[in-house]
C-alpha atoms as a PDB file:
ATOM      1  CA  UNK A   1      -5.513  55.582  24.206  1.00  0.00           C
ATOM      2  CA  UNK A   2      -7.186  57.495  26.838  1.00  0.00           C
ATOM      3  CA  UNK A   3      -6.166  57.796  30.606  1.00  0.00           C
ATOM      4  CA  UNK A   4      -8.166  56.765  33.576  1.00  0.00           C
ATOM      5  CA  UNK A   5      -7.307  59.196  36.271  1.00  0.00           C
ATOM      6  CA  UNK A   6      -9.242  56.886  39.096  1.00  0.00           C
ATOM      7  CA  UNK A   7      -6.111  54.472  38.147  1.00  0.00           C
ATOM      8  CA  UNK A   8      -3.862  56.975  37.986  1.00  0.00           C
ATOM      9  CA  UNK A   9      -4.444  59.072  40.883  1.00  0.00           C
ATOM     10  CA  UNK A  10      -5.648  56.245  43.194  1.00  0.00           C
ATOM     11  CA  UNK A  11      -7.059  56.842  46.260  1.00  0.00           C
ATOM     12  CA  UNK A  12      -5.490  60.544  47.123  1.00  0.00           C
ATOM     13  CA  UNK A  13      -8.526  62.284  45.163  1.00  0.00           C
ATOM     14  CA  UNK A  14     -10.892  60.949  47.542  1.00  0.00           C
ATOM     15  CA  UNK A  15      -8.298  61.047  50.535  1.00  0.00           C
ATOM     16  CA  UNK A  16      -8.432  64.481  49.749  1.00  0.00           C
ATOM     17  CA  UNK A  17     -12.020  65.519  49.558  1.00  0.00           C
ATOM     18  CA  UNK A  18     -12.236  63.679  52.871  1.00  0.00           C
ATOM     19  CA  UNK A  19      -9.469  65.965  54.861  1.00  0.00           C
ATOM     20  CA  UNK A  20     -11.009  68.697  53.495  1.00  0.00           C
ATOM     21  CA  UNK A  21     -14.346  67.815  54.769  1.00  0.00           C
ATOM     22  CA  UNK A  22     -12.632  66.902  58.013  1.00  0.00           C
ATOM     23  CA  UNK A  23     -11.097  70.277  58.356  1.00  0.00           C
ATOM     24  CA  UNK A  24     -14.294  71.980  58.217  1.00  0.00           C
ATOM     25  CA  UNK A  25     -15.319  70.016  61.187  1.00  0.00           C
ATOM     26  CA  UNK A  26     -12.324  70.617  62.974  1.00  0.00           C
ATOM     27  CA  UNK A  27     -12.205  74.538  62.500  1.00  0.00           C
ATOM     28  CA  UNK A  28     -15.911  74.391  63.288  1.00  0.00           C
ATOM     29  CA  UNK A  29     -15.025  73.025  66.532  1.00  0.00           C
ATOM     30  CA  UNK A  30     -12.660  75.651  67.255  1.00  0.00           C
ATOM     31  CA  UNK A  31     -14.885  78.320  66.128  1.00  0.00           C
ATOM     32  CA  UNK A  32     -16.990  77.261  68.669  1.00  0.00           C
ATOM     33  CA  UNK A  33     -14.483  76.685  71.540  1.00  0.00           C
ATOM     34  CA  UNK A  34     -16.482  79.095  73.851  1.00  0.00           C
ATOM     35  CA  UNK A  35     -20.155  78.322  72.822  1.00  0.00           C
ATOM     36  CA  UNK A  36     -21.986  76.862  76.095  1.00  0.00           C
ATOM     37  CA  UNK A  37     -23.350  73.303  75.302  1.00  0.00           C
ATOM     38  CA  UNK A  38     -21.461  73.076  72.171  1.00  0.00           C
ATOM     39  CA  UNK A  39     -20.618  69.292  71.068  1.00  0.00           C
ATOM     40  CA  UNK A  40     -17.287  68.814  69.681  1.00  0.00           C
ATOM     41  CA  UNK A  41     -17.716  66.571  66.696  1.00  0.00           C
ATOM     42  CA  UNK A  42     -15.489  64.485  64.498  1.00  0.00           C
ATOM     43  CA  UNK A  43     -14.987  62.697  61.348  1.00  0.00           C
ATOM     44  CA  UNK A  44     -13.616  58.955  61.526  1.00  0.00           C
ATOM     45  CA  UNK A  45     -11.590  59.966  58.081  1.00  0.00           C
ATOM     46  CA  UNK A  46     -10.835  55.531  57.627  1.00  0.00           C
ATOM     47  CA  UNK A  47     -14.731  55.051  57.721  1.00  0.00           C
ATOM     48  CA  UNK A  48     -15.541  57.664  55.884  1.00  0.00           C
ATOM     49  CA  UNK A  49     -12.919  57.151  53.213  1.00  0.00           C
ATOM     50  CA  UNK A  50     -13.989  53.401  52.918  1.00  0.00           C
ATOM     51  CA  UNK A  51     -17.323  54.009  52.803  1.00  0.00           C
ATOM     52  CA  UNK A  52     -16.543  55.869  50.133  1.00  0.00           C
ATOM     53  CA  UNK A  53     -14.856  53.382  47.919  1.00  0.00           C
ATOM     54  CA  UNK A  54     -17.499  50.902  48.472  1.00  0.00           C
ATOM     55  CA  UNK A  55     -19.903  52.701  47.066  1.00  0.00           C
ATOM     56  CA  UNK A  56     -18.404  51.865  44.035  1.00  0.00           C
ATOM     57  CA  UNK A  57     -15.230  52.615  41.509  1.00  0.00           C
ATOM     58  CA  UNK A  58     -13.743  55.407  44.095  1.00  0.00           C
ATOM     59  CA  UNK A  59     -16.758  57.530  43.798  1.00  0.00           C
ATOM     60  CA  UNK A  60     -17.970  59.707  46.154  1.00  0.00           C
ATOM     61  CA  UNK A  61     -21.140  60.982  44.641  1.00  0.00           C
ATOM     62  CA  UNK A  62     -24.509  59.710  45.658  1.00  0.00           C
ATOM     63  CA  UNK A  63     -26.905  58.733  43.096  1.00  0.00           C
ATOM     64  CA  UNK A  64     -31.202  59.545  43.597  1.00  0.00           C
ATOM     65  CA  UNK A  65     -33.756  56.758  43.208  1.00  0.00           C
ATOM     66  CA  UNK A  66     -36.346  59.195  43.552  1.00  0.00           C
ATOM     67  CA  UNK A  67     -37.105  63.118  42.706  1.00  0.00           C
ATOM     68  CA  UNK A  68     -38.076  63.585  46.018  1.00  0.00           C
ATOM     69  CA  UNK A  69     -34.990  62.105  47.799  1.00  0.00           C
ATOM     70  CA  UNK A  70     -32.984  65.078  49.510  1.00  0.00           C
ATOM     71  CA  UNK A  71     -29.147  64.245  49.612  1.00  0.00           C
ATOM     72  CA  UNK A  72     -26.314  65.854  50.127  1.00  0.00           C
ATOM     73  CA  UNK A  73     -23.316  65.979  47.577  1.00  0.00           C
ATOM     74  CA  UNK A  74     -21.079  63.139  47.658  1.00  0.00           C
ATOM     75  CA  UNK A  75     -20.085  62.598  51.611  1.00  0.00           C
ATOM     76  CA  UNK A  76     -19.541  64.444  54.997  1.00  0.00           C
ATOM     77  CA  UNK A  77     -22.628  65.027  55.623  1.00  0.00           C
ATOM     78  CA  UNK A  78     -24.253  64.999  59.237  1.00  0.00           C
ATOM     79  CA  UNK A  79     -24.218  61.629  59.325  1.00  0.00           C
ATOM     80  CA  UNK A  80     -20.344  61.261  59.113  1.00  0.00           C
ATOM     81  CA  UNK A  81     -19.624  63.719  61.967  1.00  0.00           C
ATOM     82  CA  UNK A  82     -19.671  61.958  65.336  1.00  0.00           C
ATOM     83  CA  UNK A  83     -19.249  63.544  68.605  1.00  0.00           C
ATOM     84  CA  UNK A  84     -16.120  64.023  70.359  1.00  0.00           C
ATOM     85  CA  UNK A  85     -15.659  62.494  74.157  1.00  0.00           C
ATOM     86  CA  UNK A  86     -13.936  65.133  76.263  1.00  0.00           C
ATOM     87  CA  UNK A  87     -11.112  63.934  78.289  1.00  0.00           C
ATOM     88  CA  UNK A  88     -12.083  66.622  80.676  1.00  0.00           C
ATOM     89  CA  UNK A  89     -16.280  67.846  80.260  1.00  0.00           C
ATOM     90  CA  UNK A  90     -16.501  71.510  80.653  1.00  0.00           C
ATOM     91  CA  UNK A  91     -18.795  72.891  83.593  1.00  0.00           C
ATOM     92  CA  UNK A  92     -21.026  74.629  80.670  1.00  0.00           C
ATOM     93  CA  UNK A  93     -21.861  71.513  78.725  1.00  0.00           C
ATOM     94  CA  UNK A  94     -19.222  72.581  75.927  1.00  0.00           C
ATOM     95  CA  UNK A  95     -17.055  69.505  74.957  1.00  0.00           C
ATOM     96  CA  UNK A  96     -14.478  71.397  72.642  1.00  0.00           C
ATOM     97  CA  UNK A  97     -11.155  70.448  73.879  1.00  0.00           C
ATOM     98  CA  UNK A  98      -8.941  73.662  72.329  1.00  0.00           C
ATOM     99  CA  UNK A  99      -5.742  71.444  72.698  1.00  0.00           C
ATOM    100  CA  UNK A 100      -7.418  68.433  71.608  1.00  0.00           C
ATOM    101  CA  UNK A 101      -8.927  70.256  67.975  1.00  0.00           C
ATOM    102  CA  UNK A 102      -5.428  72.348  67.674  1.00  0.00           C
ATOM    103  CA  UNK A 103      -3.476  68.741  67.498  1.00  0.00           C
ATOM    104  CA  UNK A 104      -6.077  67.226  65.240  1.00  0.00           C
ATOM    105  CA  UNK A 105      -6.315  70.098  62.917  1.00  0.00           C
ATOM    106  CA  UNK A 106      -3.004  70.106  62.232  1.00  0.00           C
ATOM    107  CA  UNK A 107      -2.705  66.073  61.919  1.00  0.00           C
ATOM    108  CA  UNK A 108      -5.260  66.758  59.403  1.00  0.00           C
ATOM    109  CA  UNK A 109      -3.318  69.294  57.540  1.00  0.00           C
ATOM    110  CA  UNK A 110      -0.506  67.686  57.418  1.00  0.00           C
ATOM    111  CA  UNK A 111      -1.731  64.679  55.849  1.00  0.00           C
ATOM    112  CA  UNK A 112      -4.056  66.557  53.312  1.00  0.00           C
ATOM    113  CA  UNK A 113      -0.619  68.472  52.613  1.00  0.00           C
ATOM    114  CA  UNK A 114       0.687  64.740  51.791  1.00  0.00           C
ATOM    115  CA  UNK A 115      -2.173  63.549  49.482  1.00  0.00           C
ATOM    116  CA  UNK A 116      -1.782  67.173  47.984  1.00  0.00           C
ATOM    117  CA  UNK A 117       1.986  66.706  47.109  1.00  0.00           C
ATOM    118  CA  UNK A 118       1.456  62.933  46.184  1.00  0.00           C
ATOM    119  CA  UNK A 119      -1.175  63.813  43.521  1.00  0.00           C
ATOM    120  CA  UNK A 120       1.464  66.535  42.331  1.00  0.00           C
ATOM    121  CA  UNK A 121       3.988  64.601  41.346  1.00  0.00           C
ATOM    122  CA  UNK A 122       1.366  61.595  39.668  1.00  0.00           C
ATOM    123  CA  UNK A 123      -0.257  64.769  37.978  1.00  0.00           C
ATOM    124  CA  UNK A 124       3.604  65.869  37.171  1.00  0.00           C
ATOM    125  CA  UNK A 125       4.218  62.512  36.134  1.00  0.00           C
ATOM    126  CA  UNK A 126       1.062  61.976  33.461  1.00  0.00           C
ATOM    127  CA  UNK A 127       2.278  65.412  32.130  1.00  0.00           C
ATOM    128  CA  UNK A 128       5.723  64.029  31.188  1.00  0.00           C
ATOM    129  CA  UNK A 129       4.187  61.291  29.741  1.00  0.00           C
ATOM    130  CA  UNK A 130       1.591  62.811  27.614  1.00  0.00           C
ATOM    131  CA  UNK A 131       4.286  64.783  26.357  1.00  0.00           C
ATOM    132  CA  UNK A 132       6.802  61.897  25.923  1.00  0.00           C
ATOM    133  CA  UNK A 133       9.581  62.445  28.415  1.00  0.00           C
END
């Protein structure tokens, strides 16, 4: 009897991938804080993570019709990312709200650090009972 980890692990593999993604974005923004005419962008993690799943048994990799398509790996590419609307527009065109990304960031991280302790203990838990415990 084999194991299917999609059942197993659910939704946290993706949910993962996603945050990660996300975090890039994030940290991005913040790297860019002081750039003039910089847009702060986001990822809507719910869309992206449902989008996602719909494209079919929790995968996120893309599949080519045709040699000459160019795509990116699996998701988060440009077209994820939207911009940010500043609360308060900066007199330099930058929209990076330090505050704003700091608060995210760390949503973010907390939440990957949830999926990542989640998938520990399922990943715990298969051990155990691959070994009969």
């Amino acid at each position: 009897m084999s194991i299917n980890f999609e059942n197993a692990l659910g939704i946290h593999e993706q949910a993962l991938q996603v945050r990660a993604q996300r975090a890039e974005v994030l940290a991005n923004n913040l790297t860019n804080v002081d750039t003039p005419n910089y847009k702060a962008r986001d990822i809507d993690f719910r869309k992206v993570l449902s989008d996602s799943m719909d494209m079919g048994e929790g995968s996120l990799a893309m599949n080519t019709t045709n040699g000459r398509h160019q795509l990116s790996e699996g998701f988060g590419g440009d077209g994820d990312a939207m911009y940010r609307v500043p609360n308060q527009p900066s007199i330099d065109g930058n929209t990076v709200e330090e505050h704003v990304e700091h608060a995210e960031y760390m949503r973010n991280s907390l939440q990957f650090q949830a999926s990542f302790t989640f998938l520990n203990s399922k990943f715990k838990g298969l051990m155990n009972a691959i070994r009969g415990e």
